[in-house]
PDB file of N, CA and C in Angstrom:
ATOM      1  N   UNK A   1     104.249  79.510  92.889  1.00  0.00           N
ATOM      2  CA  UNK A   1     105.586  79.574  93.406  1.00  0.00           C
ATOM      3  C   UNK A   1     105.900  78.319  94.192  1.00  0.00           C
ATOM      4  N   UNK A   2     107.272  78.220  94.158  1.00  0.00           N
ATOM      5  CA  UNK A   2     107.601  76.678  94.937  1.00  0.00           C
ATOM      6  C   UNK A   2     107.534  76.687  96.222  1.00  0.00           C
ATOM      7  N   UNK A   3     106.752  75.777  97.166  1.00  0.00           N
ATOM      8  CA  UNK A   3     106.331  76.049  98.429  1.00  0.00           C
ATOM      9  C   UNK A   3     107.928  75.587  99.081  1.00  0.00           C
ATOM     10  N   UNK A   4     108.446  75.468  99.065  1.00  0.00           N
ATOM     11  CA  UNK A   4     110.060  74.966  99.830  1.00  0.00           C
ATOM     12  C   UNK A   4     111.027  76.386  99.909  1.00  0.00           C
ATOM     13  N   UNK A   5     112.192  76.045  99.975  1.00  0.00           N
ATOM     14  CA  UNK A   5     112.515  77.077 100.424  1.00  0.00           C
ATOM     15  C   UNK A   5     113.817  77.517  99.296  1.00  0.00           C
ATOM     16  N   UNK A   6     113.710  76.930  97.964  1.00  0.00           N
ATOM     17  CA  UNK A   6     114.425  77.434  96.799  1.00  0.00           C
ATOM     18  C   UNK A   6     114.286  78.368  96.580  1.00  0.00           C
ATOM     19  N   UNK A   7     115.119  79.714  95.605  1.00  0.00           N
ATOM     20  CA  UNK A   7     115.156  81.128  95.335  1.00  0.00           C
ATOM     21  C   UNK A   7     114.053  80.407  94.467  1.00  0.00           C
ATOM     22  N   UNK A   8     113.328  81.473  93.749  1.00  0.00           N
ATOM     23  CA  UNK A   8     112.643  81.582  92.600  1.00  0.00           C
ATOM     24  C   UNK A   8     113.157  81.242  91.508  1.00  0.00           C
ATOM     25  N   UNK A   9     112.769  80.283  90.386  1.00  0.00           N
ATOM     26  CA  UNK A   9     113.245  80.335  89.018  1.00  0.00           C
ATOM     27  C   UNK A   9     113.081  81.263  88.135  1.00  0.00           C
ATOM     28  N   UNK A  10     113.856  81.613  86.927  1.00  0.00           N
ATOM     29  CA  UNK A  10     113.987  82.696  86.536  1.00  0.00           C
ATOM     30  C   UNK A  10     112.511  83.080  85.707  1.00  0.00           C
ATOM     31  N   UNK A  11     111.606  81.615  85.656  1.00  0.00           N
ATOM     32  CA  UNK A  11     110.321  81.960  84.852  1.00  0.00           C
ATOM     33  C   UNK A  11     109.073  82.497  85.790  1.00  0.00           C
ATOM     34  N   UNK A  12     109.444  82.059  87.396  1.00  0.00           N
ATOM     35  CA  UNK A  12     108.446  82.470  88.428  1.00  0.00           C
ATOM     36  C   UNK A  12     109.260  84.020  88.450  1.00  0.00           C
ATOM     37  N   UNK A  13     109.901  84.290  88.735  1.00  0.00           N
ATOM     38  CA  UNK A  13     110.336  86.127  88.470  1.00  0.00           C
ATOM     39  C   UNK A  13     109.636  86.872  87.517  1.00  0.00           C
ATOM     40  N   UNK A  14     109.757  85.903  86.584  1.00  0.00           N
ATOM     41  CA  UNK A  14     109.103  86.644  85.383  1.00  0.00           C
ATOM     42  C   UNK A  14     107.267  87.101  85.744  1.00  0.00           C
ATOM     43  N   UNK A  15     106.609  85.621  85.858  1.00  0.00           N
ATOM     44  CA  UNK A  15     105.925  85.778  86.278  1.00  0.00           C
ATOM     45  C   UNK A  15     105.935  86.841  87.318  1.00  0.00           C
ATOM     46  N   UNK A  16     105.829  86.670  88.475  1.00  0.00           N
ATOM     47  CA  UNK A  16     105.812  87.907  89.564  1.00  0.00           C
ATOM     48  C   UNK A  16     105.981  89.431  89.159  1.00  0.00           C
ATOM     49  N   UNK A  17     107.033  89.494  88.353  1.00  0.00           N
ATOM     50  CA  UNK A  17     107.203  90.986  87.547  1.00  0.00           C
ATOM     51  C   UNK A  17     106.300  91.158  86.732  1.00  0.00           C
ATOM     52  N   UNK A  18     105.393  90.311  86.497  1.00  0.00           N
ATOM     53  CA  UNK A  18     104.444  90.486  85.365  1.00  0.00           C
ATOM     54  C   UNK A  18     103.286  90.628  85.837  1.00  0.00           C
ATOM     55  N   UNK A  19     103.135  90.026  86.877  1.00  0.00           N
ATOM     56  CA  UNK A  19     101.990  90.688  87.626  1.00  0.00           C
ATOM     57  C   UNK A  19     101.917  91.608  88.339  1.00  0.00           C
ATOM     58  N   UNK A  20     103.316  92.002  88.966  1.00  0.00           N
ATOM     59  CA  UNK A  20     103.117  93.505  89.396  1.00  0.00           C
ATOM     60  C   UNK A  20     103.100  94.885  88.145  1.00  0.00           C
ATOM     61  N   UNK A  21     103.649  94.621  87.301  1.00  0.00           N
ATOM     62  CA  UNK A  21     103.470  95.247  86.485  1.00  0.00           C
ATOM     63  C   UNK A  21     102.015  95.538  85.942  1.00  0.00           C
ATOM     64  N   UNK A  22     101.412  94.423  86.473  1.00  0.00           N
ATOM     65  CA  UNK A  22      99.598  94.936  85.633  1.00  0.00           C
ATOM     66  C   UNK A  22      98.944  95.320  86.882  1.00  0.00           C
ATOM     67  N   UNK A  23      99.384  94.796  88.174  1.00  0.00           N
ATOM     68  CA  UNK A  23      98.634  95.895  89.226  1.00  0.00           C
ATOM     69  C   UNK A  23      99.090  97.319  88.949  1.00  0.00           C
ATOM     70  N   UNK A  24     100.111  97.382  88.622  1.00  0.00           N
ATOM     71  CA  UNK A  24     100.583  98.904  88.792  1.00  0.00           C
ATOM     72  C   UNK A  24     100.046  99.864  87.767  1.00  0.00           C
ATOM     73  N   UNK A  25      99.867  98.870  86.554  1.00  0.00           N
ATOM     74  CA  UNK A  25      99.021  99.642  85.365  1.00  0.00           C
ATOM     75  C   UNK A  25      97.386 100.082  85.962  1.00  0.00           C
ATOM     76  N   UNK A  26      96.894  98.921  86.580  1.00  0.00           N
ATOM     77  CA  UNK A  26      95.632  98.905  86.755  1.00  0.00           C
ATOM     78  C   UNK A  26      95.238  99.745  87.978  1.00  0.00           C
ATOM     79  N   UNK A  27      96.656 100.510  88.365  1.00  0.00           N
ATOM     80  CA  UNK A  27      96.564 101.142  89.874  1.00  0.00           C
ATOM     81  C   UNK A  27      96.351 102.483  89.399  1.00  0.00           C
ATOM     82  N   UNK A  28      97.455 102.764  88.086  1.00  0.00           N
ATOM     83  CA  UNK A  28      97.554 104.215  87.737  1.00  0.00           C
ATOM     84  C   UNK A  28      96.284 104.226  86.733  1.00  0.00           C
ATOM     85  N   UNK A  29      95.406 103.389  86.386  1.00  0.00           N
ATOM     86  CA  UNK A  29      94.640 103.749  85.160  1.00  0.00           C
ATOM     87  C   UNK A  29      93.558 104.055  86.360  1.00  0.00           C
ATOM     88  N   UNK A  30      93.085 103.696  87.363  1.00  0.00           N
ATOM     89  CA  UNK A  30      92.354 103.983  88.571  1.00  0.00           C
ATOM     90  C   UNK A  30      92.375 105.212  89.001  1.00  0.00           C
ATOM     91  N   UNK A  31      93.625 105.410  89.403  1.00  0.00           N
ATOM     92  CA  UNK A  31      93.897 106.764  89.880  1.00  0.00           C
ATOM     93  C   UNK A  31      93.931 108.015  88.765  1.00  0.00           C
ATOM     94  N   UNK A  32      93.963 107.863  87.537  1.00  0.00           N
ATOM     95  CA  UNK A  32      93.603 108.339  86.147  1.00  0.00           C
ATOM     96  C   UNK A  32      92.295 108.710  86.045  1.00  0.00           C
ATOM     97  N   UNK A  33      91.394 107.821  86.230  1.00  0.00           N
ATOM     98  CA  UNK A  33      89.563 107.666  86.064  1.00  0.00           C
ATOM     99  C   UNK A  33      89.454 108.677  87.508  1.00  0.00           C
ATOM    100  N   UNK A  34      90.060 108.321  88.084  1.00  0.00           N
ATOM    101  CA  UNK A  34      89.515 108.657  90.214  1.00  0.00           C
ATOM    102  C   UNK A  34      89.763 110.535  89.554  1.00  0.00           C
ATOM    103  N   UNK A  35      90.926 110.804  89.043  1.00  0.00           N
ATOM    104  CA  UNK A  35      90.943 112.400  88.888  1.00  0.00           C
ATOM    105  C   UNK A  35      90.758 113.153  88.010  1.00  0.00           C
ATOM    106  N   UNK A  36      90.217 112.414  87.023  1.00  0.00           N
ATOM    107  CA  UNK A  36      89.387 112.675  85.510  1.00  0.00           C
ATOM    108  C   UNK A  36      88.123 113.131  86.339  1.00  0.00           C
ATOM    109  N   UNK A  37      87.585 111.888  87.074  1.00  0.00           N
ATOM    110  CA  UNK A  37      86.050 111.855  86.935  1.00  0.00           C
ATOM    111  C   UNK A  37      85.554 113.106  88.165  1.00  0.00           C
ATOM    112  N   UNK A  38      86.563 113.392  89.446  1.00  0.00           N
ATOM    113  CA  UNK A  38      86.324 114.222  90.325  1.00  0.00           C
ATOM    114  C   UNK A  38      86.438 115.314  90.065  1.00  0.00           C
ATOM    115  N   UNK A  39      87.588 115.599  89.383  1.00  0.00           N
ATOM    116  CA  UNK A  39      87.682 116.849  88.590  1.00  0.00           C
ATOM    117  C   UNK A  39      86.474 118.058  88.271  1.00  0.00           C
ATOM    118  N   UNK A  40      86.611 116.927  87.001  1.00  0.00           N
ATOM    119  CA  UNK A  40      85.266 117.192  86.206  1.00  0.00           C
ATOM    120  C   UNK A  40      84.329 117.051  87.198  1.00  0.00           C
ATOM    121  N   UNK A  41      83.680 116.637  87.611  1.00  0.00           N
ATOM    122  CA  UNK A  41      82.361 116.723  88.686  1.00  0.00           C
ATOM    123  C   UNK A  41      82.611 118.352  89.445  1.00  0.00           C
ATOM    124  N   UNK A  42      83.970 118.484  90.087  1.00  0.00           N
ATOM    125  CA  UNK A  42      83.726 119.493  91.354  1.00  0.00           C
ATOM    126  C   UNK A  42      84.411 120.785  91.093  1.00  0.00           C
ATOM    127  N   UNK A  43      85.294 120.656  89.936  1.00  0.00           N
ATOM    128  CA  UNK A  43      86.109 121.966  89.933  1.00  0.00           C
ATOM    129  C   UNK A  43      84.957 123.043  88.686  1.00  0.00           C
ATOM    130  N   UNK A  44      85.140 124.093  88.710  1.00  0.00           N
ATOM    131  CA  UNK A  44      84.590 124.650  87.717  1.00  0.00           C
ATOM    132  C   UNK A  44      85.196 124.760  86.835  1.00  0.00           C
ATOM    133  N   UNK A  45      84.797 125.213  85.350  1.00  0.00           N
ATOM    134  CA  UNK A  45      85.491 125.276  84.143  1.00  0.00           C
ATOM    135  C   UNK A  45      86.039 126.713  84.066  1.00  0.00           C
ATOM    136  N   UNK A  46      85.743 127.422  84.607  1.00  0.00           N
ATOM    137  CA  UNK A  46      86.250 128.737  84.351  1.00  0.00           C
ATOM    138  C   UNK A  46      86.845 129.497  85.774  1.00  0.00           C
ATOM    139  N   UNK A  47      88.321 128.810  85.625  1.00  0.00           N
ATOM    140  CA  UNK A  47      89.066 129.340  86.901  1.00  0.00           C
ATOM    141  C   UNK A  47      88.964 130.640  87.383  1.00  0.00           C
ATOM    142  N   UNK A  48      88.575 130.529  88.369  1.00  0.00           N
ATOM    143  CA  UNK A  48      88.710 132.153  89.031  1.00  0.00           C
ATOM    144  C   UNK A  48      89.969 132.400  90.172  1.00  0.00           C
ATOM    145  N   UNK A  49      90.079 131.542  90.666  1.00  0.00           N
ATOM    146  CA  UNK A  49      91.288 131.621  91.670  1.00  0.00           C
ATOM    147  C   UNK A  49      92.343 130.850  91.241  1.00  0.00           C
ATOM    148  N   UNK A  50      93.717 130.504  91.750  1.00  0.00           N
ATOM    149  CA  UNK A  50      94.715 129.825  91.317  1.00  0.00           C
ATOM    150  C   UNK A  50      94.369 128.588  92.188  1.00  0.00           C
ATOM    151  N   UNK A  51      93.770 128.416  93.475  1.00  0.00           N
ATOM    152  CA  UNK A  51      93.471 127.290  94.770  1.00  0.00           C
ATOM    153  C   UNK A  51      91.923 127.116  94.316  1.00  0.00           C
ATOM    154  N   UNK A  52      91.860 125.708  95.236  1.00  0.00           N
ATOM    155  CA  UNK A  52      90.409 124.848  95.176  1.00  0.00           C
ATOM    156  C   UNK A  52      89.638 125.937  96.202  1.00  0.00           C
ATOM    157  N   UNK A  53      88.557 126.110  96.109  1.00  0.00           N
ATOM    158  CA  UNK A  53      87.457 126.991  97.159  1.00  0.00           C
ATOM    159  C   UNK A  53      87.327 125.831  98.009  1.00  0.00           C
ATOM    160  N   UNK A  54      86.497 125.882  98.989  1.00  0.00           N
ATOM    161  CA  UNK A  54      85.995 124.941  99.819  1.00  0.00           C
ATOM    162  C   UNK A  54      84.963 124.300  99.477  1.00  0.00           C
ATOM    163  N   UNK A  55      83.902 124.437  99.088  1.00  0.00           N
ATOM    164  CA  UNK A  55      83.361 123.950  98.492  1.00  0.00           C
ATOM    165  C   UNK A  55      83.881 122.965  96.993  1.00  0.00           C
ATOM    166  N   UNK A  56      84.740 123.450  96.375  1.00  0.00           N
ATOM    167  CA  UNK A  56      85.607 122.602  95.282  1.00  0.00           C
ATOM    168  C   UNK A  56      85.864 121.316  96.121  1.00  0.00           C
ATOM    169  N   UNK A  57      86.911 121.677  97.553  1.00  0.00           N
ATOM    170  CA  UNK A  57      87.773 120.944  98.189  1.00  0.00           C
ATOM    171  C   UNK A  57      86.484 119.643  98.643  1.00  0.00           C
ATOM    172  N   UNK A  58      85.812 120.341  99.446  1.00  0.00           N
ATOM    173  CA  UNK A  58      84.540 119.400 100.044  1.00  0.00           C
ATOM    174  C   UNK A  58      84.342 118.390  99.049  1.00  0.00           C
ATOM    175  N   UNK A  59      83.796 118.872  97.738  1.00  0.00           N
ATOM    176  CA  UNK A  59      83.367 117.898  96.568  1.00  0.00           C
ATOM    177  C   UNK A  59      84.146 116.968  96.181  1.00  0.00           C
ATOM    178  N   UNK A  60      85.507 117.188  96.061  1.00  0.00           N
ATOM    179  CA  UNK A  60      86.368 116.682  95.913  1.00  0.00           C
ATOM    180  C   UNK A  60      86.636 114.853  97.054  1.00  0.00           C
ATOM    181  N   UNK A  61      86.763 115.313  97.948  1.00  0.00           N
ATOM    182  CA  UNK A  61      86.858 114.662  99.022  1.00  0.00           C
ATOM    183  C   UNK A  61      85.730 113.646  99.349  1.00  0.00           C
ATOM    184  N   UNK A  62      84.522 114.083  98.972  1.00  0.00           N
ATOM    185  CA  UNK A  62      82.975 113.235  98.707  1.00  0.00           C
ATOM    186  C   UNK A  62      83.155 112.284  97.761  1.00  0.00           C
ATOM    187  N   UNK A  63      83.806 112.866  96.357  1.00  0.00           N
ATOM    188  CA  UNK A  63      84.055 111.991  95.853  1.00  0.00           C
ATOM    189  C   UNK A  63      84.777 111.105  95.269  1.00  0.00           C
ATOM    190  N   UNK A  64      85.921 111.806  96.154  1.00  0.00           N
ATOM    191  CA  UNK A  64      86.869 110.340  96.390  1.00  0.00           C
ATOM    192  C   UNK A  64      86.665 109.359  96.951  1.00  0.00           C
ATOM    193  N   UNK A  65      86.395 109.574  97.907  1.00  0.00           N
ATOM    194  CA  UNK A  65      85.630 108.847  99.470  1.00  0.00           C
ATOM    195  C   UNK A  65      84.619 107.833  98.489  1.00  0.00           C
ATOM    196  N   UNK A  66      83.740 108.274  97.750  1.00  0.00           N
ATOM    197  CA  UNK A  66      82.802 107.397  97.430  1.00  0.00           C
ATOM    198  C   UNK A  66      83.547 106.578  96.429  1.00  0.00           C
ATOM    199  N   UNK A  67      84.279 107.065  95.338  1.00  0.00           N
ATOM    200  CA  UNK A  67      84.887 106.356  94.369  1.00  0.00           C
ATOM    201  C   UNK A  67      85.075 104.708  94.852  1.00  0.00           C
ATOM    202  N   UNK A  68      86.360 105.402  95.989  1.00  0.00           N
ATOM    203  CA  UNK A  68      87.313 103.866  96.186  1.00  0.00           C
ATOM    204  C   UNK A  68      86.320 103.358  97.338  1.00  0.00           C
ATOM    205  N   UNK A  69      84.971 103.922  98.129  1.00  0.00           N
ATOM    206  CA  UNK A  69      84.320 103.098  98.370  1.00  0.00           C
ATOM    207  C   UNK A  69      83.303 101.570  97.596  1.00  0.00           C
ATOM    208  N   UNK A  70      82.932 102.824  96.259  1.00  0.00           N
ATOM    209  CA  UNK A  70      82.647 102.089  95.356  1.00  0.00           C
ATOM    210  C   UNK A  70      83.287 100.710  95.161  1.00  0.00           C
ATOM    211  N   UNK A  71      84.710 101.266  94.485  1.00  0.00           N
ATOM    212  CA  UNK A  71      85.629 100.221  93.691  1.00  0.00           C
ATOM    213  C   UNK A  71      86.336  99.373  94.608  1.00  0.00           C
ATOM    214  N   UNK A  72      86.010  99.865  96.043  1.00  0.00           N
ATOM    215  CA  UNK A  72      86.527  98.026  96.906  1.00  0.00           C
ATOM    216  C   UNK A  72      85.074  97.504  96.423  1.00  0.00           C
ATOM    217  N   UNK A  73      84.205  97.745  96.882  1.00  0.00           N
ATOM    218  CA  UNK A  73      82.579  97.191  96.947  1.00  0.00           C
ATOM    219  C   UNK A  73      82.678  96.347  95.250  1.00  0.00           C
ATOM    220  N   UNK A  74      82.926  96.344  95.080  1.00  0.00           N
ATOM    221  CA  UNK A  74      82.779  95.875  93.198  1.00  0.00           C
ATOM    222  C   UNK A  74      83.893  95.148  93.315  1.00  0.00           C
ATOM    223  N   UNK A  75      85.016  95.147  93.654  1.00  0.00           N
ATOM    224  CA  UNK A  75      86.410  94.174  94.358  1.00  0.00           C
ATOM    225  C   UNK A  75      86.132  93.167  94.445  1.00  0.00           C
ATOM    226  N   UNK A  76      85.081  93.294  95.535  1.00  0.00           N
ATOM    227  CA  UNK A  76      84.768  92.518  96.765  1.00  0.00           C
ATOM    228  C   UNK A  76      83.658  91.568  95.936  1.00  0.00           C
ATOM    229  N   UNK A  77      82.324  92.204  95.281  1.00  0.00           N
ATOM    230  CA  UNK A  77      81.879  91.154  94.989  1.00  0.00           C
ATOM    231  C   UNK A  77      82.443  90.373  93.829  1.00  0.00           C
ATOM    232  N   UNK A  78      83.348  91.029  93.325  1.00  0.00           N
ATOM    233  CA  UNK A  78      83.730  90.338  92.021  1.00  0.00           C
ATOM    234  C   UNK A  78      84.768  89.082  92.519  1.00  0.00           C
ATOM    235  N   UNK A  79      85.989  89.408  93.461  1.00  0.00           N
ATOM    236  CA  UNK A  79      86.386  88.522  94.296  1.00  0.00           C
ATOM    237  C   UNK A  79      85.558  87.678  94.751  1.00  0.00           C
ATOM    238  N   UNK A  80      84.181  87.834  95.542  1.00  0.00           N
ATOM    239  CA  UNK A  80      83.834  86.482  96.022  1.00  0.00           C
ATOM    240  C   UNK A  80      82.602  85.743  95.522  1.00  0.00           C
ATOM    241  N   UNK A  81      82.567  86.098  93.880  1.00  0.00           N
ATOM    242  CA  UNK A  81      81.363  85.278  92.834  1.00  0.00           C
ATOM    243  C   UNK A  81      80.437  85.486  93.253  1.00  0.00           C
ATOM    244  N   UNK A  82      79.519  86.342  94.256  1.00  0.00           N
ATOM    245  CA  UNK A  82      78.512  86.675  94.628  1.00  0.00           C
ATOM    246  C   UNK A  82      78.071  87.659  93.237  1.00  0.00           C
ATOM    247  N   UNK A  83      76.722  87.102  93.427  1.00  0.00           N
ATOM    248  CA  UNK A  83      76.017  88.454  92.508  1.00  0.00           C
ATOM    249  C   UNK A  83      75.635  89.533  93.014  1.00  0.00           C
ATOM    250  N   UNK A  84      75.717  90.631  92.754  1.00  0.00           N
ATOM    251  CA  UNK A  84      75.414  92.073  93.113  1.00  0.00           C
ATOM    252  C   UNK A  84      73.752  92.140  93.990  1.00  0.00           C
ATOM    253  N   UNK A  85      73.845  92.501  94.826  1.00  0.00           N
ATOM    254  CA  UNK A  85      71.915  92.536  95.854  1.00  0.00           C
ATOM    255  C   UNK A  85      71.564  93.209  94.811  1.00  0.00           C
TER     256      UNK A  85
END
């Protein structure tokens, strides 16, 4: 982008819309995997109640918590060219 203080040209817009557009893909395909994969891990297959038990809820929450702990941690080294310890 132009460091001065011109509006944007209509090809840096483009750009910019084009990259928010692939965070936003890459946000919902995240949050897609994040409730696929917890799901499946904590709920049971054969509903008995219409609500999460506590134990469902607990699991749930573990592994969210770990998910997007994970996926900054993998962010992070991938952001700063370090190789994985």
């Amino acid at each position: 982008m132009a460091a001065n203080n011109n509006p944007p040209s209509s090809l840096e817009k483009e750009q910019i819309f084009g990259m928010a557009e692939k965070e936003m893909e890459y946000r919902v395909e995240l949050f897609n995997k994040l409730t696929h994969t917890c799901f499946n891990k904590c709920v049971e297959k054969r509903y008995k109640e219409s609500e999460l038990n506590m134990g469902e809820n607990s699991c749930i929450d573990r592994c969210v918590s770990k998910y997007w702990h994970v996926t900054n941690l993998i962010g992070q080294l991938l952001g700063s060219g370090r190789p994985p310890m």
